[in-house]
Protein backbone atom coordinates (compact mmCIF):
# COMPACT_ATOMS: atom_id res chain seq x y z
CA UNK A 1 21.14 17.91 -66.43
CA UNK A 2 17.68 19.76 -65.38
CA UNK A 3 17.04 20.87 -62.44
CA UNK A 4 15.16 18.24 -61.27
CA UNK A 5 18.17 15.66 -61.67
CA UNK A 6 20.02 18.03 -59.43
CA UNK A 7 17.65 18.31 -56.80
CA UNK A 8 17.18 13.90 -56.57
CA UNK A 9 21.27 13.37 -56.61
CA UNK A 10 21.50 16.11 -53.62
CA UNK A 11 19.33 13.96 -52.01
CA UNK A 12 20.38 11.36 -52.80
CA UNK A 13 24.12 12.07 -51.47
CA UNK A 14 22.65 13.47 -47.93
CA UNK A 15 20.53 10.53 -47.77
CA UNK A 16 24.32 8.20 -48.34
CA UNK A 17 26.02 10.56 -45.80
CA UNK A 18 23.31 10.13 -43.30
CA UNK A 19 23.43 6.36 -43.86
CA UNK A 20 27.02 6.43 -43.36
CA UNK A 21 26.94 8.45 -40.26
CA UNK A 22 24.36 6.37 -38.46
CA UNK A 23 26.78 3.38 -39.33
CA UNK A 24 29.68 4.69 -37.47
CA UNK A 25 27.61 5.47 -34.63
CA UNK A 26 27.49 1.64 -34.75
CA UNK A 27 31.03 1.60 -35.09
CA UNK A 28 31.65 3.63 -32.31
CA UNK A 29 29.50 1.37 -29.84
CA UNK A 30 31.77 -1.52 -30.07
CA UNK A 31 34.34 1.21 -29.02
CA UNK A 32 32.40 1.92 -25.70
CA UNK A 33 32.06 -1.79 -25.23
CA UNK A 34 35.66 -2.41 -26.05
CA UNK A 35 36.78 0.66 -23.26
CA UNK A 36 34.44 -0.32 -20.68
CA UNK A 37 32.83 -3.88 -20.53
CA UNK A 38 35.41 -7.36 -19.40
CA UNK A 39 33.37 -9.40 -21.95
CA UNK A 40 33.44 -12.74 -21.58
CA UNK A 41 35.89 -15.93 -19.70
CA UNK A 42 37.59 -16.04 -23.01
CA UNK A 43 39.10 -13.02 -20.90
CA UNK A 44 40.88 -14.58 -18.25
CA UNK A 45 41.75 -17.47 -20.45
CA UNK A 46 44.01 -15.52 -22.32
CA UNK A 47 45.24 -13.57 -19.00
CA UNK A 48 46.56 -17.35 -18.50
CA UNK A 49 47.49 -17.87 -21.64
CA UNK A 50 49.50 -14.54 -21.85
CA UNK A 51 51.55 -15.07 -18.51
CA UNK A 52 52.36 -18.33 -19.47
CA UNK A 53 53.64 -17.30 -22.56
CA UNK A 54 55.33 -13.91 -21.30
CA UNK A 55 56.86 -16.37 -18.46
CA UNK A 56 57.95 -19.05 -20.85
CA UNK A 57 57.47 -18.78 -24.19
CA UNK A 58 55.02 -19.79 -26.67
CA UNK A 59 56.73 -23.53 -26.79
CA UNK A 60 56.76 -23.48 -23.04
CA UNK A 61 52.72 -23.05 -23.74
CA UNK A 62 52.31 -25.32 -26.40
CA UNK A 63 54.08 -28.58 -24.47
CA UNK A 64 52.78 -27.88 -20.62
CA UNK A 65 49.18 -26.18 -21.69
CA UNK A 66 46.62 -28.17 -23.30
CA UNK A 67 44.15 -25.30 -23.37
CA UNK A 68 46.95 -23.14 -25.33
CA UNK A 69 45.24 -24.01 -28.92
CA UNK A 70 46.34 -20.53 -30.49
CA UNK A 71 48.71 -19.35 -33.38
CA UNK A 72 52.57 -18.27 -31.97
CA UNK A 73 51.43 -14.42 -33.34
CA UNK A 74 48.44 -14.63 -30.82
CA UNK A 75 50.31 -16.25 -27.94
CA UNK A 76 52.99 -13.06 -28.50
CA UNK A 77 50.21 -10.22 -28.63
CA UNK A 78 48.63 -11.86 -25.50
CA UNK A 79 52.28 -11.50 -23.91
CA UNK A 80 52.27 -7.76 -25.04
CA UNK A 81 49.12 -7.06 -23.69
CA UNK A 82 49.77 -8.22 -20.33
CA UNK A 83 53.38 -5.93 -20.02
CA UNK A 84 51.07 -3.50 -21.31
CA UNK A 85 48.17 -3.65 -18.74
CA UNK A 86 48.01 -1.88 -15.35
CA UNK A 87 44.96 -4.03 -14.29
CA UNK A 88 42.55 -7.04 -16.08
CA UNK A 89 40.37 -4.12 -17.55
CA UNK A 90 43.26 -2.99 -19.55
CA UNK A 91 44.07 -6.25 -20.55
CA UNK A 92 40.71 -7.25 -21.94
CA UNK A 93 40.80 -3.46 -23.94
CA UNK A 94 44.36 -4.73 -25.38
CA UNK A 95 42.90 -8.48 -25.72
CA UNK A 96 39.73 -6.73 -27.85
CA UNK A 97 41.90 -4.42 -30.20
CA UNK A 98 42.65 -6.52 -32.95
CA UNK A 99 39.05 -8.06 -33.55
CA UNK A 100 37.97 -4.64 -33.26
CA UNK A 101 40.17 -3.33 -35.90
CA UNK A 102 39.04 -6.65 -38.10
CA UNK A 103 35.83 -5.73 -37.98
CA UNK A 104 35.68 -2.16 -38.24
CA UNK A 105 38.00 -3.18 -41.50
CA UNK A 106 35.19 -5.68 -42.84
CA UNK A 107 33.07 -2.36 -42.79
CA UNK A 108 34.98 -1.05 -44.92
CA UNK A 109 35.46 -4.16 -47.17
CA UNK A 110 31.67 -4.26 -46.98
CA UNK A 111 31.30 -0.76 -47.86
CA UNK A 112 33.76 -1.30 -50.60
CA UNK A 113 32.43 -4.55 -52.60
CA UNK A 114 29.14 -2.96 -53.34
CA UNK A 115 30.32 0.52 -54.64
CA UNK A 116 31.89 -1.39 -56.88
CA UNK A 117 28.69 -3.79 -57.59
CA UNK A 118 25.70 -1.62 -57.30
CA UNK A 119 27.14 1.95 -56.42
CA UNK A 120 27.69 4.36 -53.60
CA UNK A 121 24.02 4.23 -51.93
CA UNK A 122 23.95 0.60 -52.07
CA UNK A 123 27.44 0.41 -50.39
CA UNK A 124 26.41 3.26 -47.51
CA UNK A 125 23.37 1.11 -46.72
CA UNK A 126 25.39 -2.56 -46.48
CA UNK A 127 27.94 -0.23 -44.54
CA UNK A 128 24.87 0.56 -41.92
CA UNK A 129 23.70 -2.46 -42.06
CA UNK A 130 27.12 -4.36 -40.64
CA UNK A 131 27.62 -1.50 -38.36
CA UNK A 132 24.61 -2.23 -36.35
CA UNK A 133 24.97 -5.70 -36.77
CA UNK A 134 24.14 -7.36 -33.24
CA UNK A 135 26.72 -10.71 -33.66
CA UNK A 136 29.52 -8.19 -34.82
CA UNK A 137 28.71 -5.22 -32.03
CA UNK A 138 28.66 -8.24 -29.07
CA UNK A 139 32.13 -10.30 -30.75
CA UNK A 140 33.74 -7.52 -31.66
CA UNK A 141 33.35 -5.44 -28.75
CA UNK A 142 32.28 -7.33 -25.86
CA UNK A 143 33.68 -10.87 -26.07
CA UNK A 144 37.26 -10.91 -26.10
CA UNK A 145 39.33 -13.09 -28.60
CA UNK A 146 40.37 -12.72 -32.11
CA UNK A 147 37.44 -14.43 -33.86
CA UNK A 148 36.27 -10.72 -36.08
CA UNK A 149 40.27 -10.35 -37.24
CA UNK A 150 39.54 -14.06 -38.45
CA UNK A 151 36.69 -12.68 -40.44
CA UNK A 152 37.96 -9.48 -42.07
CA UNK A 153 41.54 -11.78 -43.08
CA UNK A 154 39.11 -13.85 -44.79
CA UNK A 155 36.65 -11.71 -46.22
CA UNK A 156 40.04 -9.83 -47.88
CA UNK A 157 41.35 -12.72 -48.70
CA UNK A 158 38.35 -13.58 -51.00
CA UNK A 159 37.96 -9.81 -52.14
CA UNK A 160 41.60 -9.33 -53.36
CA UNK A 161 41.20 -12.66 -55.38
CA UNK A 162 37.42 -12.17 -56.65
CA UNK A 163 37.42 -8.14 -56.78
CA UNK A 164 41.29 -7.62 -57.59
CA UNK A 165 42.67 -10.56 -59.38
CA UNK A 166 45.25 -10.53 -56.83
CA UNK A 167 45.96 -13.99 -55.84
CA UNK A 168 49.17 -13.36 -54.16
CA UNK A 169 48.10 -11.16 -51.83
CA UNK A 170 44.84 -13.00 -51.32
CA UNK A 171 46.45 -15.81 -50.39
CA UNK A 172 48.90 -13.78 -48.04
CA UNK A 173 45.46 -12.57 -46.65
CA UNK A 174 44.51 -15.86 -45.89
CA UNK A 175 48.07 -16.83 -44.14
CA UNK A 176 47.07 -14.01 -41.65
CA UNK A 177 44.05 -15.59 -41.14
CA UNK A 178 45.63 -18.78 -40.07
CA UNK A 179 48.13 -16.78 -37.79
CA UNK A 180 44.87 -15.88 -35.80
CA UNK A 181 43.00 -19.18 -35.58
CA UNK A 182 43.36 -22.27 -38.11
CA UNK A 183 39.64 -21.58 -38.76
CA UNK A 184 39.99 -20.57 -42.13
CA UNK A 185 41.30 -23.57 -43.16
CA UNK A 186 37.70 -24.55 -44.30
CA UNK A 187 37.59 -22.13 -47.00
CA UNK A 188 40.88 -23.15 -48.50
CA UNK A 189 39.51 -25.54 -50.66
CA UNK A 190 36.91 -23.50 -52.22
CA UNK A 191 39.61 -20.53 -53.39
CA UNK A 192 42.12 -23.34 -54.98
CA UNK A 193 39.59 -25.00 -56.86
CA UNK A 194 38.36 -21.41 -57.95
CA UNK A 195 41.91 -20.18 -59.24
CA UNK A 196 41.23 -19.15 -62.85
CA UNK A 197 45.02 -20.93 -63.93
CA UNK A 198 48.15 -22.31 -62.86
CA UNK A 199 49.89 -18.99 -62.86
CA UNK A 200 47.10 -17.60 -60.05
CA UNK A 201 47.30 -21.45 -57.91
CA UNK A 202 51.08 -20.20 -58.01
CA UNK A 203 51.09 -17.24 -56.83
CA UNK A 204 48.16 -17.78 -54.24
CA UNK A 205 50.18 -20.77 -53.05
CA UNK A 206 53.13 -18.28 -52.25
CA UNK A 207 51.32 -16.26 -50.69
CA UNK A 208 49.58 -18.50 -48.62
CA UNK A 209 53.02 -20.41 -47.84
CA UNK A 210 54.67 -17.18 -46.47
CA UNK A 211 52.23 -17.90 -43.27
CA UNK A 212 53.89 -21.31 -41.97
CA UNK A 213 57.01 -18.98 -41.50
CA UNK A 214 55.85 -18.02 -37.96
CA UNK A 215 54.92 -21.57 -36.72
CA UNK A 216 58.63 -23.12 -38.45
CA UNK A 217 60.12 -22.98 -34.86
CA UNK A 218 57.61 -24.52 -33.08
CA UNK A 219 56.96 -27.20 -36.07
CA UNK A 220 60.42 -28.44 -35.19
CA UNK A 221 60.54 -28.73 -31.62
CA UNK A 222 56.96 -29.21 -30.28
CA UNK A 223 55.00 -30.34 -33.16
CA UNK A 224 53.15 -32.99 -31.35
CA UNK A 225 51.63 -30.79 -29.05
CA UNK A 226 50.42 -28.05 -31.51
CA UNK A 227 48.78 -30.97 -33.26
CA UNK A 228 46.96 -32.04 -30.15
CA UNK A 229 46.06 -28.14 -29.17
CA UNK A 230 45.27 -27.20 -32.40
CA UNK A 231 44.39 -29.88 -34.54
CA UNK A 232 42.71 -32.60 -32.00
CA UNK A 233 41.34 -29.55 -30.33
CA UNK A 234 37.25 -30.23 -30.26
CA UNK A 235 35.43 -26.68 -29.08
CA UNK A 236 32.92 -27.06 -26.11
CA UNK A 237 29.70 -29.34 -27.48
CA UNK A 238 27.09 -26.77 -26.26
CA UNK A 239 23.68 -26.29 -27.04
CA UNK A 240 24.09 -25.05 -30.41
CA UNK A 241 22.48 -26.74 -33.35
CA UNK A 242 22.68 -31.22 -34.27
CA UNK A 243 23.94 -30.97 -30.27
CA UNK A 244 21.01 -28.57 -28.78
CA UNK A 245 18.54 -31.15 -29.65
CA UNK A 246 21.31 -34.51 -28.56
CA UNK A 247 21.78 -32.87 -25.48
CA UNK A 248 18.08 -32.07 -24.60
CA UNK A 249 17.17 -35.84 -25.33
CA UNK A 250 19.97 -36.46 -22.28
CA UNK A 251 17.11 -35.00 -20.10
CA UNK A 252 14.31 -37.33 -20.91
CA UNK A 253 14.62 -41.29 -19.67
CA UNK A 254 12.70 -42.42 -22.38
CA UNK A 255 15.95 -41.11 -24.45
CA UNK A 256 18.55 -40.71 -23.15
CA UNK A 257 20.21 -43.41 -24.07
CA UNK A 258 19.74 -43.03 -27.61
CA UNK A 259 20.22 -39.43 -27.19
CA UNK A 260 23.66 -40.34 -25.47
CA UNK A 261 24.64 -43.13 -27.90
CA UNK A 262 24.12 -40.71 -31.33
CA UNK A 263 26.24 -37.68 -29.35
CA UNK A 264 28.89 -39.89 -28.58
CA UNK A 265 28.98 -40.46 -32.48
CA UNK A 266 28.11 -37.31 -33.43
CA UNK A 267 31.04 -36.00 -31.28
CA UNK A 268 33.48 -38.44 -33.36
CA UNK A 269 32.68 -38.60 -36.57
CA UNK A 270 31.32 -34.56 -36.96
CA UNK A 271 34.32 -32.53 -37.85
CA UNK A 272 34.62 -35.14 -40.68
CA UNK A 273 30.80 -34.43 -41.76
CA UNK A 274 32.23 -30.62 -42.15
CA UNK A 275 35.00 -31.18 -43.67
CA UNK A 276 33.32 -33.49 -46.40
CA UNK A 277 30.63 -31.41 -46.76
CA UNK A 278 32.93 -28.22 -47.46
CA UNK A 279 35.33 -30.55 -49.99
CA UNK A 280 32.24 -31.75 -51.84
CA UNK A 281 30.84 -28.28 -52.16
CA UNK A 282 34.01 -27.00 -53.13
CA UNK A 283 34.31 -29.91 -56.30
CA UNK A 284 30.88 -28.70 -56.94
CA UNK A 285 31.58 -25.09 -57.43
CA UNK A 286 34.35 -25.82 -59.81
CA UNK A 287 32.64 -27.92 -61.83
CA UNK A 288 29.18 -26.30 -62.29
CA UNK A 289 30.54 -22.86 -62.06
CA UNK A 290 27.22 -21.46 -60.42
CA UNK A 291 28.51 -19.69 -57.45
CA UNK A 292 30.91 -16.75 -56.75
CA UNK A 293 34.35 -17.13 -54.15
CA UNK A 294 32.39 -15.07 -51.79
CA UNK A 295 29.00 -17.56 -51.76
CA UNK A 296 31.41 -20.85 -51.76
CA UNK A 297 33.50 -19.09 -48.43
CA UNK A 298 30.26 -18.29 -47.02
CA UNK A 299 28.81 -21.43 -47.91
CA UNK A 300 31.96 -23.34 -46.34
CA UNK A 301 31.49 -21.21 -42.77
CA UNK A 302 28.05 -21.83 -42.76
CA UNK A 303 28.65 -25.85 -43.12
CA UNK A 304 30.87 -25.41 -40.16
CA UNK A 305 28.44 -23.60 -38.04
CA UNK A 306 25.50 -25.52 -38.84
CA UNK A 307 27.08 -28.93 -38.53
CA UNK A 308 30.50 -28.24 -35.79
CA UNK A 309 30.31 -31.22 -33.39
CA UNK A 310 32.04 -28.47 -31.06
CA UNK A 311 30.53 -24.90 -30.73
CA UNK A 312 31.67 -21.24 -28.70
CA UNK A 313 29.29 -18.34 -29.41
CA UNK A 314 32.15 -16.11 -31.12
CA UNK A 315 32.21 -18.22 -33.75
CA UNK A 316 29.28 -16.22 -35.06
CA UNK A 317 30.82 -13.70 -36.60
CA UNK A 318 33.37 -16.01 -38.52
CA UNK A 319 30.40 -16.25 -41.29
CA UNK A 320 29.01 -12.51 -40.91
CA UNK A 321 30.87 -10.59 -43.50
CA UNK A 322 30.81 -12.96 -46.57
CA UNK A 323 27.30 -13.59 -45.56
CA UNK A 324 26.62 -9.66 -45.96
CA UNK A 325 29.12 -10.24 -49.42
CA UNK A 326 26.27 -11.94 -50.49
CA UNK A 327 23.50 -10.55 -49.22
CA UNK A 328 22.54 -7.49 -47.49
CA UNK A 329 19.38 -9.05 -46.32
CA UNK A 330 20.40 -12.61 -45.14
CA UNK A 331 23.54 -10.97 -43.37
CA UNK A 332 21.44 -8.54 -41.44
CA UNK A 333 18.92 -11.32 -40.15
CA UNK A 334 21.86 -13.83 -39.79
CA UNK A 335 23.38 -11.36 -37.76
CA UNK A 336 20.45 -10.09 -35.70
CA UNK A 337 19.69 -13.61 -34.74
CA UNK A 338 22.85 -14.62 -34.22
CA UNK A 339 23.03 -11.12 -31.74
CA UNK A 340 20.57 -11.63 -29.86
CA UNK A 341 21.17 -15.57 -29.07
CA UNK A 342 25.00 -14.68 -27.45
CA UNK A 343 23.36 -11.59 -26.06
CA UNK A 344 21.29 -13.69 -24.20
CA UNK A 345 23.98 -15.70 -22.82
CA UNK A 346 26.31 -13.13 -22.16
CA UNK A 347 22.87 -11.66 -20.00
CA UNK A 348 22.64 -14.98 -18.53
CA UNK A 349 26.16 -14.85 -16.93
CA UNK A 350 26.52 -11.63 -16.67
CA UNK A 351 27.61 -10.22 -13.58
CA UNK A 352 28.91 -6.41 -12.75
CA UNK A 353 31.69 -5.50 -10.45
CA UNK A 354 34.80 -3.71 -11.69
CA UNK A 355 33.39 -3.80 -15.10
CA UNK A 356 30.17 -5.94 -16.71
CA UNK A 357 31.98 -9.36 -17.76
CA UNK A 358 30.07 -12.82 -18.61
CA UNK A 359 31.81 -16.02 -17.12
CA UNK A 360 30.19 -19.12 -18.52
CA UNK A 361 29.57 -21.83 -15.66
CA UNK A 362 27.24 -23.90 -17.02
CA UNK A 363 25.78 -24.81 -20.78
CA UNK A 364 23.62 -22.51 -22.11
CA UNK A 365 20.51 -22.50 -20.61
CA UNK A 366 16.96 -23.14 -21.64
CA UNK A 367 15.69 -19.84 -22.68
CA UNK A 368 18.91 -19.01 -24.58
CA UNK A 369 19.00 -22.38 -26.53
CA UNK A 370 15.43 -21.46 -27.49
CA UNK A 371 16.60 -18.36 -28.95
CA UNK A 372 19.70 -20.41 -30.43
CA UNK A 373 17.83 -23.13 -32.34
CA UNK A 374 15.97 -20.10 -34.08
CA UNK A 375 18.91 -18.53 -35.21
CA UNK A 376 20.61 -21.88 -36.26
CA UNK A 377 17.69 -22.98 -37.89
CA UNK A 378 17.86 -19.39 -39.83
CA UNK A 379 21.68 -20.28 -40.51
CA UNK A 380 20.27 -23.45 -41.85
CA UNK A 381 17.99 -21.64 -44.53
CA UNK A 382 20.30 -19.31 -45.42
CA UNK A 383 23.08 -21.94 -46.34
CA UNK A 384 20.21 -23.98 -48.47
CA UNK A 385 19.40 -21.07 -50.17
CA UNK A 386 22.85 -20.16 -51.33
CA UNK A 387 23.17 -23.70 -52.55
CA UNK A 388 20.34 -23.95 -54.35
CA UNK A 389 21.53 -20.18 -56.03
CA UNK A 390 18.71 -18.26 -54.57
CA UNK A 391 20.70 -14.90 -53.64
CA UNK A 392 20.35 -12.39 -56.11
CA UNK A 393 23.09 -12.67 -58.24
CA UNK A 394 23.13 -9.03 -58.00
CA UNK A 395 24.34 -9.13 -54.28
CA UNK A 396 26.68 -12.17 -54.91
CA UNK A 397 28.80 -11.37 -57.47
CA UNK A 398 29.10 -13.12 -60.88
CA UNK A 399 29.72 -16.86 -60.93
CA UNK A 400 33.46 -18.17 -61.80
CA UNK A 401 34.25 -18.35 -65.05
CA UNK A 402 36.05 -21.21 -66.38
CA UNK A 403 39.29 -22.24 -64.79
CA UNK A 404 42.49 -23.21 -67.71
């Protein structure tokens, strides 16, 4: 090796370490937000939540609460958390742990998929480029639920199977995931249909199956009411998306009733429009065999966000990481969008006492939904793109081979 060669990989490494350094500067902001913001009502929902449950029990919460739509595992940390506290500060930092730990651990799943797909400087930049992520930085640190441990669980449930050839573990992965929020239910159909043979649907199935063993109690004694919390459960129709635009029309005479007729529709029939969507897209990538497991999850989450009849601005970040799994560039932009649209409604609530905390009273408002409709309308591109195959294979991994 001449001297020349040296002299670029020495560079080349302090340029990585720099990139790495800057990231975790990134990581350590959603530390300060974590120690010293409230974040948002989600906040004092789960206060509720947590007495309740630390009163009564999680069944106690799941038969006399209708807003108690979480996982048993949840309902117990909440519980924790409040013993835990001295004051509501201390209970939002508890609250705020585990996302934080999610995402600083899709970071590092980040970090790891493209050192092993394009090498150690690509990997320090998509490392930077999550850190500093706006969506992930406000959810993560500011917010307060468990939305960015929904991520990372799924994110590692589609590395271990697509990176690993782990399918028991990735589908244990996955069980987590549905221990947080039943979210990542969408992107269940997309990993079965990818399994390579029966031996791998097996063995993801097991591992996937050891996650009903927290909800067995609760299955048998208050089932009905987990499936109306849980199930039934329709999140807030805000101004986000299809329902930005219904809603406006609500504001104009000339249509409002039309406007009011096709949300009253759209509010029925959406979740079904989703969950079609994702099953058709799933068929699709088994049989043409053009995407990878991390494009069809990201596709999946980015059906839900662009067409979810019900919307809360932590859902954001759900997508983030297997959008940066695919591309560097559309999860940066996706992300910075997505940032600064719930950083403008966290602004728009915000008040500061104690500790700055955001307490949504109202919808979004006008100049927030502005910035909204950009950023879905960005989402929107982004998920045509990855349909039609125009991420650089490069970025997205290889496409599934044949399944026996």
């Amino acid at each position: 090796m001449d001297f020349e060669s040296e002299s670029f990989l020495m560079q080349d490494g302090v340029y990585r370490r720099c990139l790495i350094l800057f990231g975790s500067v990134g990581i350590f902001l959603r530390i300060v937000l974590v120690a010293r913001t409230m974040g948002s009502n989600d906040v004092f929902i789960w206060t509720e939540h947590a007495k309740l449950v630390a009163t009564h029990g999680v069944q106690y919460a799941f038969a006399n609460s209708p807003m108690y739509n979480h996982p048993p595992l949840m309902g117990y940390w909440a519980a924790l958390a409040t013993t835990l506290a001295r004051d509501p500060l201390e209970f939002a930092r508890w609250l705020k742990i585990p996302g934080l730990l999610g995402d600083i651990g899709s970071s590092v799943l980040i970090y790891r998929i493209y050192s092993r797909r394009s090498g150690p400087l690509a990997a320090a930049q998509a490392f930077t480029a999550y850190a500093w992520g706006l969506c992930a930085i406000l959810v993560s640190g500011y917010h307060g639920n468990t939305d960015a441990l929904v991520a990372f669980f799924s994110l590692l449930s589609v590395y271990l199977l697509d990176a690993r050839e782990r399918p028991f573990w990735s589908g244990l992965a996955l069980a987590l995931a549905l221990n947080v929020k039943i979210i990542p239910l969408l992107i269940v159909p997309c990993l079965v249909l990818s399994l390579r043979s029966r031996r791998h649907l097996a063995h993801w199935t097991m591992g996937l199956a050891l996650g009903i063993i927290p909800y067995i109690p609760f299955l048998m004694t208050v089932a009905k009411y987990m499936k109306q919390n849980m199930i039934s459960y329709n999140s807030n129709p805000d101004n986000w998306g299809i329902l930005a635009f219904l809603n406006a029309g609500l504001s104009y005479p000339a249509f409002a009733v039309k406007a009011a007729e096709a949300r009253a529709v759209y509010l029925s029939i959406g979740r079904y429009i989703v969950i079609g969507l994702i099953a058709a897209m799933s068929l699709a990538g088994r049989l043409l065999q053009r995407w990878s497991r991390y494009e069809l999850a990201a596709i999946s989450y980015a059906i839900f966000l662009v067409f979810a009849p019900g919307f809360g601005v932590q859902y954001t970040i759900i997508l983030a990481p297997l959008l940066f799994a695919v591309s560097i560039a559309l999860g940066w932009m996706y992300a910075t969008l997505a940032g600064f649209f719930i950083g403008s409604v966290y602004y728009a609530f915000l008040t500061i006492d104690d500790a700055p905390r955001s307490v949504f009273t109202t919808s979004y408002p006008v100049p927030t939904v502005l910035v909204g409709v950009l950023a879905w309308g960005y989402l929107f591109l982004c998920l045509i793109e990855m349909i039609r195959g125009r991420t650089e294979r490069s970025r997205a991994g290889p496409p599934i081979s044949s399944v026996s």
